[in-house]
Every structure is written in C-alpha cells, then in structure tokens.
C-alpha atoms as a PDB file:
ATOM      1  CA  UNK A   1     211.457  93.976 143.824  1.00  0.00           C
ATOM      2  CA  UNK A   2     210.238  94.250 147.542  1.00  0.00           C
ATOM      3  CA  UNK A   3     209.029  97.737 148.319  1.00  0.00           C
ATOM      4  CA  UNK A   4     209.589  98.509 152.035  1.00  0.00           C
ATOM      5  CA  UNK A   5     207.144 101.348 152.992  1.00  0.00           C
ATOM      6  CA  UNK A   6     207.815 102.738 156.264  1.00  0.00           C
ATOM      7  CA  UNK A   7     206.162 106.238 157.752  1.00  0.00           C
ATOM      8  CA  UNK A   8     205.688 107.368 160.586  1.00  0.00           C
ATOM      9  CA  UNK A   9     201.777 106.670 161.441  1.00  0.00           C
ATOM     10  CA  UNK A  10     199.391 109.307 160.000  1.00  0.00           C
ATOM     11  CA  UNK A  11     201.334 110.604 157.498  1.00  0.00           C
ATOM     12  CA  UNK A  12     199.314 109.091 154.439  1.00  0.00           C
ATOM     13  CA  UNK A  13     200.803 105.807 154.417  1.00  0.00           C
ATOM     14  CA  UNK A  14     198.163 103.722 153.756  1.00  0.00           C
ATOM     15  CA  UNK A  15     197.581 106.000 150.060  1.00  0.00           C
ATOM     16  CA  UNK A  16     201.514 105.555 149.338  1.00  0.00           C
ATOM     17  CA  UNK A  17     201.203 101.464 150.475  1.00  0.00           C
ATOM     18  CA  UNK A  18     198.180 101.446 148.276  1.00  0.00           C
ATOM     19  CA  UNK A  19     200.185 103.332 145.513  1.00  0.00           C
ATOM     20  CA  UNK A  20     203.081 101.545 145.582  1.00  0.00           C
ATOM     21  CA  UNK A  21     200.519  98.272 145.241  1.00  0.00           C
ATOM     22  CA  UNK A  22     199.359  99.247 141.796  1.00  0.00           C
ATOM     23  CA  UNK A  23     202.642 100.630 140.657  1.00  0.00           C
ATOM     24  CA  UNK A  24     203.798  97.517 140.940  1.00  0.00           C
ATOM     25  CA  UNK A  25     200.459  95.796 139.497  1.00  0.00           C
ATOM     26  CA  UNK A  26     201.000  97.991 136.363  1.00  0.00           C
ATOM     27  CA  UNK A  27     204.458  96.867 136.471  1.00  0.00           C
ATOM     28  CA  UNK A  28     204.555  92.974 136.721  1.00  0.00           C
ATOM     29  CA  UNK A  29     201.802  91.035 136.487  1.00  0.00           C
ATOM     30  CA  UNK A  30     203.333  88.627 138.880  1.00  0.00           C
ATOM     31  CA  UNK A  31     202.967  91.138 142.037  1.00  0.00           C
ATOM     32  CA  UNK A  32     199.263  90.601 142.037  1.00  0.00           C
ATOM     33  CA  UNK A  33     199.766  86.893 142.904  1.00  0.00           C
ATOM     34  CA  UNK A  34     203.091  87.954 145.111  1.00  0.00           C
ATOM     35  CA  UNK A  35     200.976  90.457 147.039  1.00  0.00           C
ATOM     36  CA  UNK A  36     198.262  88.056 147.570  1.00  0.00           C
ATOM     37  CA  UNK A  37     200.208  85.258 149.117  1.00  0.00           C
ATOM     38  CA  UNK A  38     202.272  87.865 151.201  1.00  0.00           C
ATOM     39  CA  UNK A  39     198.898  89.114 152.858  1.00  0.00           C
ATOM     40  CA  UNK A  40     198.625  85.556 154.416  1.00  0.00           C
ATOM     41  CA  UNK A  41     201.680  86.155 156.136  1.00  0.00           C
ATOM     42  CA  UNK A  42     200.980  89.893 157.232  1.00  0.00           C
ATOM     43  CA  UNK A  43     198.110  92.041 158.170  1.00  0.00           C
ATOM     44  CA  UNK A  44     196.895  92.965 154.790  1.00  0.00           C
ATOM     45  CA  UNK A  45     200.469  93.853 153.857  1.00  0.00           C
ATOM     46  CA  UNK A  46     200.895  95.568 157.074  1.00  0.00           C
ATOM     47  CA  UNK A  47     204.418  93.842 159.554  1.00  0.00           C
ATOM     48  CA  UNK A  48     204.437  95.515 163.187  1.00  0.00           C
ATOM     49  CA  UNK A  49     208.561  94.148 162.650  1.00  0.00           C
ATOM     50  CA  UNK A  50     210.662  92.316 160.511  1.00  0.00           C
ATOM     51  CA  UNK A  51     212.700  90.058 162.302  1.00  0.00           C
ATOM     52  CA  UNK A  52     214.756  86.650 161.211  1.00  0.00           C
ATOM     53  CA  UNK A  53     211.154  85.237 160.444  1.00  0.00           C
ATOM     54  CA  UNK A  54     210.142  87.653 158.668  1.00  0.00           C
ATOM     55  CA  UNK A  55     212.884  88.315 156.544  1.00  0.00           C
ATOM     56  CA  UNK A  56     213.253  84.480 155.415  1.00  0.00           C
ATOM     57  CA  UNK A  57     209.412  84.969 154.658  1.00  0.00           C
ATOM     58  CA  UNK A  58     209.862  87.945 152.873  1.00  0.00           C
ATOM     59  CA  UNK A  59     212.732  86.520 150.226  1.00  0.00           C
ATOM     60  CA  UNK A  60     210.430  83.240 149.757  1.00  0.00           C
ATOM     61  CA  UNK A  61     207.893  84.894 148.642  1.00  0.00           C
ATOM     62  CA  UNK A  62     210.172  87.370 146.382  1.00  0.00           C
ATOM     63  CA  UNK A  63     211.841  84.380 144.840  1.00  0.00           C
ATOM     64  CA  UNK A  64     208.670  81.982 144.335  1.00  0.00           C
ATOM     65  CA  UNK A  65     206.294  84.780 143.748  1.00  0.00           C
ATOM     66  CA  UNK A  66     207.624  87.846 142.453  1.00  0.00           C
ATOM     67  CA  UNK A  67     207.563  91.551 143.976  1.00  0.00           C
ATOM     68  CA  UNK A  68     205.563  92.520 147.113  1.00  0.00           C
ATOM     69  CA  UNK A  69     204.751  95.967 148.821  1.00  0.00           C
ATOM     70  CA  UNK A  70     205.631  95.862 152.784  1.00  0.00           C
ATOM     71  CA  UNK A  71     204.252  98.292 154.553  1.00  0.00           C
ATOM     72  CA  UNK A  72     205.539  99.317 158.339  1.00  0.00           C
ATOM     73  CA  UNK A  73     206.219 101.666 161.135  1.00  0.00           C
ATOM     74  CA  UNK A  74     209.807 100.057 161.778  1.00  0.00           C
ATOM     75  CA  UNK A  75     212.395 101.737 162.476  1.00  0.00           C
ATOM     76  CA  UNK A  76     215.504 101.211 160.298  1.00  0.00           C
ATOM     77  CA  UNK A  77     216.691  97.979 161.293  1.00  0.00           C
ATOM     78  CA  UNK A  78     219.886  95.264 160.114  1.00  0.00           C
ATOM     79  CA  UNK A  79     217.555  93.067 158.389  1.00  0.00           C
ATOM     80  CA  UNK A  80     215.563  95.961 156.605  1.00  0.00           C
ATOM     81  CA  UNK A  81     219.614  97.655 155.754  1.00  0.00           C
ATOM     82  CA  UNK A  82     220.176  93.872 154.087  1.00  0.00           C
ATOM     83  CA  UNK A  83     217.627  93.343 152.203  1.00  0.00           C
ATOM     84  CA  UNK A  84     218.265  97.075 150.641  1.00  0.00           C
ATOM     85  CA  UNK A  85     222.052  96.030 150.071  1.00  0.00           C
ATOM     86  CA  UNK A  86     221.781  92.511 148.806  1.00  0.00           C
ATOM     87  CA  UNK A  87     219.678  94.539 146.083  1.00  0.00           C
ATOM     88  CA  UNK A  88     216.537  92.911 146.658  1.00  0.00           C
ATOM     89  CA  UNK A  89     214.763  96.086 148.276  1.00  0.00           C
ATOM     90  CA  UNK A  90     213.733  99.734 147.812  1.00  0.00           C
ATOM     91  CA  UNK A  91     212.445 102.022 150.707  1.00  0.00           C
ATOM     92  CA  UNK A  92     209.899 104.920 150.974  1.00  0.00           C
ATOM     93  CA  UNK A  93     209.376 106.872 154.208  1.00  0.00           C
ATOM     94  CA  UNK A  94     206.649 109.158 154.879  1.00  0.00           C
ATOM     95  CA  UNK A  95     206.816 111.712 157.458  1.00  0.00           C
ATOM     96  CA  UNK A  96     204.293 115.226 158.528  1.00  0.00           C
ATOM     97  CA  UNK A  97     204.241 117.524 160.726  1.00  0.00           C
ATOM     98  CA  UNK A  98     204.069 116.069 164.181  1.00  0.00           C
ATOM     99  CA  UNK A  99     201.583 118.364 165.191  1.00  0.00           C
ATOM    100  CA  UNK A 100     199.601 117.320 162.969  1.00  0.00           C
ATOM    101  CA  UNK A 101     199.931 114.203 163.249  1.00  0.00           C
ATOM    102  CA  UNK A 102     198.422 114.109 167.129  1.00  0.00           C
ATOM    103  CA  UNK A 103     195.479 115.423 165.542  1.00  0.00           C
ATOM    104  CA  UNK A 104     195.028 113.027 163.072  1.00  0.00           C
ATOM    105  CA  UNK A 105     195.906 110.425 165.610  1.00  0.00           C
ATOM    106  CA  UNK A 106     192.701 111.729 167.467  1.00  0.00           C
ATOM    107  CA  UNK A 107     190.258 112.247 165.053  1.00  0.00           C
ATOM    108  CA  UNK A 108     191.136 108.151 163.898  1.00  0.00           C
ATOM    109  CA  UNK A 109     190.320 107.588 168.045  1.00  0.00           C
ATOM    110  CA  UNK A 110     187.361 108.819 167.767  1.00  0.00           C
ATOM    111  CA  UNK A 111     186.129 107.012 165.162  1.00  0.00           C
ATOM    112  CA  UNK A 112     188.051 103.685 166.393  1.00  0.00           C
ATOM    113  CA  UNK A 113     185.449 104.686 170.069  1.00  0.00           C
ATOM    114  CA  UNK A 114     182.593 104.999 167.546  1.00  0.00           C
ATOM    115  CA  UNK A 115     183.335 101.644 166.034  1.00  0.00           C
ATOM    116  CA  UNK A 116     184.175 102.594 162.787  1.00  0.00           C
ATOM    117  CA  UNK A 117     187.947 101.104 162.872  1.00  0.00           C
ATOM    118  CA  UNK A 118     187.467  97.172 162.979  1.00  0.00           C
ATOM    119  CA  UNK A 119     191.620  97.936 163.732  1.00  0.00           C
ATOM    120  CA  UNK A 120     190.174 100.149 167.242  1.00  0.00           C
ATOM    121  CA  UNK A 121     193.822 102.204 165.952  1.00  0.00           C
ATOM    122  CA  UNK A 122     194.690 105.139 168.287  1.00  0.00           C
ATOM    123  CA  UNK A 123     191.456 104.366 170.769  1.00  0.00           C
ATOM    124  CA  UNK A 124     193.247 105.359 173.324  1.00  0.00           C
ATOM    125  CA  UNK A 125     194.319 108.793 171.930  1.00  0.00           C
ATOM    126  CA  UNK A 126     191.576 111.477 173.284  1.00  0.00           C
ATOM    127  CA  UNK A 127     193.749 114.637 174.131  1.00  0.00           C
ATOM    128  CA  UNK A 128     196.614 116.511 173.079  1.00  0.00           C
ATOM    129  CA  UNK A 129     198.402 115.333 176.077  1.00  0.00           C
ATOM    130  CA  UNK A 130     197.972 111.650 175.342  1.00  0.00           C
ATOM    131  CA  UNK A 131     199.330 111.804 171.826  1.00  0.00           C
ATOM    132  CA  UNK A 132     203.097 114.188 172.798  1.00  0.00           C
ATOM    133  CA  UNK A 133     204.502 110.645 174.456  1.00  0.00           C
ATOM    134  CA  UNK A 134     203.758 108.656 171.117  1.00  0.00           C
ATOM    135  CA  UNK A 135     204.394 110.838 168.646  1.00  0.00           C
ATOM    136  CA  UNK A 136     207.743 111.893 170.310  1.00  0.00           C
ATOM    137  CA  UNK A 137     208.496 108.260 169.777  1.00  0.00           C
ATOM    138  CA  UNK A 138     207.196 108.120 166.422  1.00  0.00           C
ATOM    139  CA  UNK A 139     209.634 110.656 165.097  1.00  0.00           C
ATOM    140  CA  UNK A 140     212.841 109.392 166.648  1.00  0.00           C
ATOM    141  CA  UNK A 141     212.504 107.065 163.129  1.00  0.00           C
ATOM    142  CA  UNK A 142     212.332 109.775 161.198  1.00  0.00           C
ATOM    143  CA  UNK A 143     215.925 110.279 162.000  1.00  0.00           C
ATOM    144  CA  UNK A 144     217.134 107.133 161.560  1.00  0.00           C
ATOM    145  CA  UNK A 145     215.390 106.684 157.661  1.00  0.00           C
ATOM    146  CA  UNK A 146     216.751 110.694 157.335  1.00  0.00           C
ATOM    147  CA  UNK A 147     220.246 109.483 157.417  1.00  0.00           C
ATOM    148  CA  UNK A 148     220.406 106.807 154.586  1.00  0.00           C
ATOM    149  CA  UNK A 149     220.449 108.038 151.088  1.00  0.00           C
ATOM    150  CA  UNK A 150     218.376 104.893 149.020  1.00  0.00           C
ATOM    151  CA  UNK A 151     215.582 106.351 150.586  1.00  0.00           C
ATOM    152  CA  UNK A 152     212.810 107.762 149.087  1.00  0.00           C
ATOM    153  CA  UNK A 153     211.677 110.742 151.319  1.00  0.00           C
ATOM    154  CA  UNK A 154     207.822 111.240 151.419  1.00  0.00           C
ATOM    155  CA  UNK A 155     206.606 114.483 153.358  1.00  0.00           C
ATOM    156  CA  UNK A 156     203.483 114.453 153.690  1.00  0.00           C
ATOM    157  CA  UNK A 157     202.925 118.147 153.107  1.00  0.00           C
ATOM    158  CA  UNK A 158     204.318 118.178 149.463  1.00  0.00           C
ATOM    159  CA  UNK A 159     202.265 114.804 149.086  1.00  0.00           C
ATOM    160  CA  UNK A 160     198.711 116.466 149.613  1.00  0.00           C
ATOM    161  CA  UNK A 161     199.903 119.960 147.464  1.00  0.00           C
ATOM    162  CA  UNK A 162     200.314 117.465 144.466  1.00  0.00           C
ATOM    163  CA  UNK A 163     199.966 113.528 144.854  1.00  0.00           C
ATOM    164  CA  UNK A 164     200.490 113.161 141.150  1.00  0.00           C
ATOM    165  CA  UNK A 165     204.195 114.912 141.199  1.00  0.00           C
ATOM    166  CA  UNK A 166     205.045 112.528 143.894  1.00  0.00           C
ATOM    167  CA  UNK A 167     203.867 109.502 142.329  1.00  0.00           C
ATOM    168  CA  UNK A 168     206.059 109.858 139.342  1.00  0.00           C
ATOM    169  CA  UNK A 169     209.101 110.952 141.440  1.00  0.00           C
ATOM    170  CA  UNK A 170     207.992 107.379 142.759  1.00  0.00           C
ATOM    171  CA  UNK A 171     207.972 105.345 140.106  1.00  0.00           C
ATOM    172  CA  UNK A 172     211.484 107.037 138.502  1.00  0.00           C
ATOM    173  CA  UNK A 173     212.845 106.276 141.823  1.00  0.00           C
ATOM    174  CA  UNK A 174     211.672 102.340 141.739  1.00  0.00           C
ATOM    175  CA  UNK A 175     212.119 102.140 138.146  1.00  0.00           C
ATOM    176  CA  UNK A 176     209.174 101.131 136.961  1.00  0.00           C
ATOM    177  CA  UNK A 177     209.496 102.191 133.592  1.00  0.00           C
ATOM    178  CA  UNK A 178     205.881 103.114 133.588  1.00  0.00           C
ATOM    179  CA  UNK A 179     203.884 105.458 131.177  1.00  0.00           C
ATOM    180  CA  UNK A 180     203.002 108.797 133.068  1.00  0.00           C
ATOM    181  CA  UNK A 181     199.334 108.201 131.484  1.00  0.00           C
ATOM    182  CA  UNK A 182     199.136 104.980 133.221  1.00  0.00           C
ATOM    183  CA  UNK A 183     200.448 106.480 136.602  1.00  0.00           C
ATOM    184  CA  UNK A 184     197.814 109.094 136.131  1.00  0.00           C
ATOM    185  CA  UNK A 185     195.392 106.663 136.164  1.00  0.00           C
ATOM    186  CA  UNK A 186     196.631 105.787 139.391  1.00  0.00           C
ATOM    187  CA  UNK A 187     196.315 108.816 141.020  1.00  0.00           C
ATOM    188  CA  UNK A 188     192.578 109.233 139.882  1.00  0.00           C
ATOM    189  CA  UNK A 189     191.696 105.816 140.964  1.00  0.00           C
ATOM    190  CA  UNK A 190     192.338 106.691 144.457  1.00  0.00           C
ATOM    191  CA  UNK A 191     191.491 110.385 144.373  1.00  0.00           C
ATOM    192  CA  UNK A 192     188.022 108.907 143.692  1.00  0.00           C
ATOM    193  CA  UNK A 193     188.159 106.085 146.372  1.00  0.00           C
ATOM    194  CA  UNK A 194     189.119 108.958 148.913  1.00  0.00           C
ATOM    195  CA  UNK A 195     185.409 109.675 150.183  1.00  0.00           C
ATOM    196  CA  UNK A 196     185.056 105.945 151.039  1.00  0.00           C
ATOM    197  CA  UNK A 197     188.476 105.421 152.908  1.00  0.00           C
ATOM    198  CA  UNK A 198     188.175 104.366 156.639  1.00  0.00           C
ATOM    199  CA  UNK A 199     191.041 105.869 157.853  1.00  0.00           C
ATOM    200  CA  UNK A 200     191.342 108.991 156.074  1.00  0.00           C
ATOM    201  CA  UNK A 201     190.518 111.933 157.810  1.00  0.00           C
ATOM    202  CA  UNK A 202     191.115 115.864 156.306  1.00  0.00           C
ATOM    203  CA  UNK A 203     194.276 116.093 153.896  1.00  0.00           C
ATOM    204  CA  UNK A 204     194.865 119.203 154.949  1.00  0.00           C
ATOM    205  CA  UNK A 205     198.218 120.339 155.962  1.00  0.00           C
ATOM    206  CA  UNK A 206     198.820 122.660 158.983  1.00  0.00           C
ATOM    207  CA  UNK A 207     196.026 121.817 161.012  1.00  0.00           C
ATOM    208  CA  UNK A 208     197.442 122.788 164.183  1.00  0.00           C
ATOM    209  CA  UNK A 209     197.337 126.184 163.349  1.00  0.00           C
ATOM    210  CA  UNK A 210     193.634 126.455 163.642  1.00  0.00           C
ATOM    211  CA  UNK A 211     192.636 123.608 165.712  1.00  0.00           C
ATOM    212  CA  UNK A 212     194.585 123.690 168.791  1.00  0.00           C
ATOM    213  CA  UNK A 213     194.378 125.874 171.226  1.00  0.00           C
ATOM    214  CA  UNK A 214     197.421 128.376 172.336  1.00  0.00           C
ATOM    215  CA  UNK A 215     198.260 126.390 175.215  1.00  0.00           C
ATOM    216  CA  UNK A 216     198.702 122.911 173.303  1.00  0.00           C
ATOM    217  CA  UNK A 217     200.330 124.361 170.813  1.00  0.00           C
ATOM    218  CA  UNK A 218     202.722 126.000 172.970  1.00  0.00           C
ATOM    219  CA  UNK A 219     203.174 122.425 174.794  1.00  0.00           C
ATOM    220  CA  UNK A 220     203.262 120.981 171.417  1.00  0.00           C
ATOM    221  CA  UNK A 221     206.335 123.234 170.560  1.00  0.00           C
ATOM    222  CA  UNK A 222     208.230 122.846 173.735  1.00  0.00           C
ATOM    223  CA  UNK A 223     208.251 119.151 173.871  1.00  0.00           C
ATOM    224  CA  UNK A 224     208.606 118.385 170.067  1.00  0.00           C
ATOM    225  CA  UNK A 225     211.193 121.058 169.767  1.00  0.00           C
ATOM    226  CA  UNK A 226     214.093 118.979 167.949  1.00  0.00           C
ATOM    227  CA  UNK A 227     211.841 117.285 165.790  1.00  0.00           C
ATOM    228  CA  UNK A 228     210.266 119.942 164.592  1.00  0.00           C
ATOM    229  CA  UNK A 229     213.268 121.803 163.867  1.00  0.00           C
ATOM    230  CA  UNK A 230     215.298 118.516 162.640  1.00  0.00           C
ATOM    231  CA  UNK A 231     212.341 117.835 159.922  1.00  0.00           C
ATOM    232  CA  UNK A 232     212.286 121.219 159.035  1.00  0.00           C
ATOM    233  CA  UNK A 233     208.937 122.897 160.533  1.00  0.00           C
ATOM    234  CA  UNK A 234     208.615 126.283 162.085  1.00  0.00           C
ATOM    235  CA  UNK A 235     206.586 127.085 165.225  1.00  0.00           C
END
C-alpha cells in the first residue's frame, strides 16, 4: 500500500505522517525497508509534487520494496487520482482552522529566525498580514481533497480532542487489520515524544480567539470568508 498524506501545512501533519509510518511498521514488516529507501528519494518522506518522476519512483519502490508513507501539501492532482484508482493508493487529508493555522505558521517563524528549524519553514511569516495570502492559497486544496470520497478526512480539531479515536478510524479505513492495543501503543509513543518535537507548537484548538487582536481577526474573517464557511467554522 502507498499512503498519500496530504494537509494543508500546520494542521498536525507531521504526527499523522509519523502515524501512518508505524501503522504501517506494525503492519508489514517490509515498510520499514520500503520507507527507508523511499527517504533517499524524498525529503525524509516529505515530496513538494508528484509528477511523471515521481510517480514511476513511487510504484518502484511499492513493487521492489513494499508499502511507503508519502507525505505532501499537493493539491489533488491526475497522477495522485491514478495511483488511488489503479488500487495501489490510499489518501488522508488534514485540514484546521485557517485562523489558526496563521498562527501556528508564525510561532514555527519564529523559531525557524531563532534557528531552531534546520528546514528555516515559514521564516518569512512575522504578522497576521503576511500569513492571509498563503493560507488563502493553502485552503483552495482543501476543496479539491473535500470533493473525492476515498479520502480520509482529518480535521485537525477532532484530532487534538482525541488522537486515539482518530487513529483507529485510521487504521479501519487503511485496513490494517491491527489490534487496538497495538494502535494504542502508538498513540502513547508519540504522546510522549511530543515535548521533544521541533515543529510542534500548542495543540490547542481555537487559538485565534484569544490571541489575535479584534482587528486581525476581523481581517481574518473578511478575507477567509468562504473557507471558513466551506470547512465549516464560525466567526
């Protein structure tokens, strides 16, 4: 199997990706060896795209190896649509409030200024102002992974009230066949690996509501109206 997990930056993707990794582990033996030889071809698991190289890359190392984790921001494109149809791929998407997803965008600049992100992600991202034009971009994929049905929605918000109801949605959905006591081993592994993460920042959900000031928020709201409203938040 080749898990294909796409989010929308910020929204915990990096826990799911790292989820997903020892599902699979737990699963088949093989992925460990799958995973590792994928990693030489990707940034730690990570593709910006998947194009024609890609792709051929991708079902190499599925036949040769055995089942790999992908994770992305794509948006929902042919080759990712083929690889779910020929059978050979499941999808995840995680998505959060955008809102609060600027925030977390900033907080991870700060620390990428303070060189604690050997990535230097979001460095550029200071103000509330600098994040609308990204994140508006960011959600337009939310749509797109919205409108097809194999897809294994992830909000973020559900996610943080209770990771370990979402991981075995997860593995039902991949069909894993796991044991929930070894998926609960899963979810402690990482709940204790959280302090140490590099990019994690608060796992707290709503964040806009006390951090940002009325005028942001009311600038948030105007320009991120349709999203908002599309992915099912309130002002």
């Amino acid at each position: 199997m080749i898990i294909i997990s796409s989010s929308i930056p910020k929204s915990a993707s990096t826990l799911v990706f790292r989820y997903q990794q020892d599902l699979l582990g737990l699963a088949s033996h093989k992925n460990v060896i799958a995973q590792e030889k994928f990693d030489n071809y990707s940034n730690y698991g990570f593709l910006r795209k998947i194009g024609l190289k890609e792709f051929v890359i991708i079902i190499f190392i599925k036949i040769k190896y055995g089942n790999i984790v992908i994770k992305t921001h794509s948006e929902l494109t042919f080759l990712i649509k083929l690889l779910m149809a020929l059978g050979l791929a499941k999808a995840t998407f995680c998505y959060r409030d955008p809102r609060d997803i600027i925030l977390s965008a900033i907080d991870h600049g700060e620390r990428s200024r303070k060189g604690l992100d050997p990535s230097n992600g979001f460095k550029n991202m200071k103000t509330i102002k600098d994040g609308l034009p990204l994140v508006k971009s960011w959600t337009s994929n939310w749509y797109k992974w919205h409108k097809i049905n194999q897809v294994f929605l992830i909000q973020y918000e559900k996610l943080m009230a209770n990771k370990f109801a979402v991981l075995l949605e997860m593995s039902e959905f991949l069909n894993l066949n796991l044991k929930e006591e070894e998926i609960k081993q899963i979810y402690l592994k990482h709940e204790n690996c959280k302090a140490t993460a590099w990019n994690f920042n608060k796992g707290t959900i709503e964040r806009y509501k006390n951090e940002m000031n009325q005028s942001d928020l009311l600038l948030c709201n105007q320009e991120l109206k349709d999203p908002l409203k599309a992915m099912g938040y309130t002002n």
